[in-house]
N, C-alpha and C. Protein backbone atom coordinates (compact mmCIF):
# COMPACT_ATOMS: atom_id res chain seq x y z
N UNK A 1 123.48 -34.45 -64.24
CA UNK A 1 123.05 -34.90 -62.94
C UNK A 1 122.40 -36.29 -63.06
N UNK A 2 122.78 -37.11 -62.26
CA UNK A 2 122.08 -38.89 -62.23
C UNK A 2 120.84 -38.77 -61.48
N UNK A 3 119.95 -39.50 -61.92
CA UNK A 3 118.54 -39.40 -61.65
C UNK A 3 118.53 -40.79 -60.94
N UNK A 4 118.09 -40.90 -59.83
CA UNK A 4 118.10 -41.93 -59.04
C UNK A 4 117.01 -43.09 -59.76
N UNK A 5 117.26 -44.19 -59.11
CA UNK A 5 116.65 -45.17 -59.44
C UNK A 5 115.09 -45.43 -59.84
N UNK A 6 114.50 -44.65 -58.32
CA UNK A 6 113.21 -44.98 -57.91
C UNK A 6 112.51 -43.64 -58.67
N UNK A 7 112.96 -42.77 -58.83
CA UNK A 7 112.46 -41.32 -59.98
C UNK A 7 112.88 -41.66 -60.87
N UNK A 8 113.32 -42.48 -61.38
CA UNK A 8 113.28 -43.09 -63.10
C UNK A 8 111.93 -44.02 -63.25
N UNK A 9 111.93 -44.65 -62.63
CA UNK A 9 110.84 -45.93 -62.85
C UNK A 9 109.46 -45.16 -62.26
N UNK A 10 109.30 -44.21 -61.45
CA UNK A 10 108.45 -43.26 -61.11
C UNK A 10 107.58 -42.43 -61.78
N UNK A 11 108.72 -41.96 -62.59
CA UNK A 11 108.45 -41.30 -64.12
C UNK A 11 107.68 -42.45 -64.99
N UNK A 12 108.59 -43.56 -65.13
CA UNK A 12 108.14 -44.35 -65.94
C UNK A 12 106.36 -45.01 -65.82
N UNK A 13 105.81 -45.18 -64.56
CA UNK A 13 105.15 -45.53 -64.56
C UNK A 13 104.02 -44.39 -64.58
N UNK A 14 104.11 -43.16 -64.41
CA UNK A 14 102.97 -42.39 -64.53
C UNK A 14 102.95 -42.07 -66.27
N UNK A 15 104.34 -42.09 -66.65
CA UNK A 15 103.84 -42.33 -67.99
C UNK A 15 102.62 -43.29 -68.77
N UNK A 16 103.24 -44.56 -68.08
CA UNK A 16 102.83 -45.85 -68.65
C UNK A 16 100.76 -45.43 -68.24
N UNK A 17 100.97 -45.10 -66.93
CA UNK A 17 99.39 -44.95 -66.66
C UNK A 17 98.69 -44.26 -67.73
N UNK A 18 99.25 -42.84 -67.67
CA UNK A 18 99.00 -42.20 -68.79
C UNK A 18 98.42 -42.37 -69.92
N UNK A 19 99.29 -43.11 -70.57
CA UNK A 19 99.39 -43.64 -72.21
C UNK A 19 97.73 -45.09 -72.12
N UNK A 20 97.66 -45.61 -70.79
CA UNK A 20 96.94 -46.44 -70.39
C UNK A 20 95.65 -45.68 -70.64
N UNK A 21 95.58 -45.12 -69.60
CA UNK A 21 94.14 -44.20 -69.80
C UNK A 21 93.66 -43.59 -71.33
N UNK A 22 94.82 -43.04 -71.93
CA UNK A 22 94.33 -42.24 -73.26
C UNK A 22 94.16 -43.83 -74.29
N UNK A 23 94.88 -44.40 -74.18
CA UNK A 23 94.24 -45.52 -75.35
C UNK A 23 93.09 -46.14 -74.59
N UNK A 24 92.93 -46.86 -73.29
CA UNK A 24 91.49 -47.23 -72.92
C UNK A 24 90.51 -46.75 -72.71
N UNK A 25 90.55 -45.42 -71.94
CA UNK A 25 89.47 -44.68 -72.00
C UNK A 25 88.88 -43.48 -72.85
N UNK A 26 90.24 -42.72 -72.89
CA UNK A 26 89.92 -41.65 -73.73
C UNK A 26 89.57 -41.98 -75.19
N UNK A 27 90.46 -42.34 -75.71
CA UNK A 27 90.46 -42.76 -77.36
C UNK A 27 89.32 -43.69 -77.22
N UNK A 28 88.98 -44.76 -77.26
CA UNK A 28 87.35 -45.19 -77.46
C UNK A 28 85.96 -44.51 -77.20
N UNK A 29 85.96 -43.45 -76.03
CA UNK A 29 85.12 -43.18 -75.98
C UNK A 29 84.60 -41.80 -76.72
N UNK A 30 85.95 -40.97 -76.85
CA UNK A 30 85.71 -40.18 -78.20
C UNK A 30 85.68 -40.38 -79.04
N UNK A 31 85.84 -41.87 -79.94
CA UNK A 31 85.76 -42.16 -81.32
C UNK A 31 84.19 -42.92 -80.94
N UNK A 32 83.72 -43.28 -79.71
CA UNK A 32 82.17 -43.57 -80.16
C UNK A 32 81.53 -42.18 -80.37
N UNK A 33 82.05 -41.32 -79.56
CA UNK A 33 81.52 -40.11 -79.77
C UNK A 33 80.87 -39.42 -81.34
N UNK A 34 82.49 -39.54 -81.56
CA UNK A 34 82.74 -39.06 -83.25
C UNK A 34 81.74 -40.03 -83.74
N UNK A 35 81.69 -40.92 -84.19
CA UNK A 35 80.63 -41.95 -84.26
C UNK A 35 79.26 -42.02 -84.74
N UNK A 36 79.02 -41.70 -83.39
CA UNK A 36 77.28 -41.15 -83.15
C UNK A 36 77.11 -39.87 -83.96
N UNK A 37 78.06 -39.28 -83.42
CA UNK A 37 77.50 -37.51 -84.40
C UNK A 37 77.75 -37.89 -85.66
N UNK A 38 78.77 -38.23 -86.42
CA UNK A 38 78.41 -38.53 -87.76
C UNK A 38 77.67 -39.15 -88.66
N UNK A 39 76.94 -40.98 -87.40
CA UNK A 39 76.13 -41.28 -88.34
C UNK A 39 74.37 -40.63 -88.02
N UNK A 40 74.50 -39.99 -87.26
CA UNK A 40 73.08 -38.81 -86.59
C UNK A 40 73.04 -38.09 -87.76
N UNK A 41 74.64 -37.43 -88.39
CA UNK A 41 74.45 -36.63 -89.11
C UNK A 41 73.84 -36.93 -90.60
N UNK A 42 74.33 -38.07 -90.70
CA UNK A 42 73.95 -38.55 -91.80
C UNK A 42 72.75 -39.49 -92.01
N UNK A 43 72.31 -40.42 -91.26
CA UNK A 43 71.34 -41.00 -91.12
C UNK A 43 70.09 -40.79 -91.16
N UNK A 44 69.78 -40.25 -89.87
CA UNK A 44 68.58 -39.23 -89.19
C UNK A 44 68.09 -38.52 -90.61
N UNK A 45 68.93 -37.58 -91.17
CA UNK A 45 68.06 -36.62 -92.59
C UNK A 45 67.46 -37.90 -93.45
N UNK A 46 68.28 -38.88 -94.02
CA UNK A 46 67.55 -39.47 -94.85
C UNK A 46 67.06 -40.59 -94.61
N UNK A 47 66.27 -40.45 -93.19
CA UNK A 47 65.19 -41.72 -93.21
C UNK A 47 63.89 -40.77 -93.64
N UNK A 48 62.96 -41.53 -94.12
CA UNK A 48 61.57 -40.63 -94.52
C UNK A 48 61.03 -40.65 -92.76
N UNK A 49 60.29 -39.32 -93.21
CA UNK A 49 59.23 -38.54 -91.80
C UNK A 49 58.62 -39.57 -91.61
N UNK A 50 58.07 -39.31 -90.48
CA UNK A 50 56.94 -40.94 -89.89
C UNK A 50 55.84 -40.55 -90.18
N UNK A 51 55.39 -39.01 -91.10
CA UNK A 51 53.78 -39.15 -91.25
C UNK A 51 53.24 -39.42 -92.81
């Protein structure tokens, strides 16, 4: 079956949004995520106590 013109490029562009959002928003803001918790995890224990 032929897929018309305007539902090809239709498709195409909610893809494109898609792929937009997960590399600009998603993917940076879960790798600051990841980030923070790992260097919390690691950091935070070995600074000396403040007393």
């Amino acid at each position: 079956m032929r897929t018309k013109r305007y539902v090809k490029f239709k498709k195409y562009r909610q893809k494109r949004r898609r792929r937009i959002f997960v590399f600009f928003v998603l993917l940076p803001s879960s790798l600051l995520l990841i980030g923070y918790l790992l260097t919390s995890l690691s950091v935070l224990p070995a600074l000396p106590a403040g007393r």
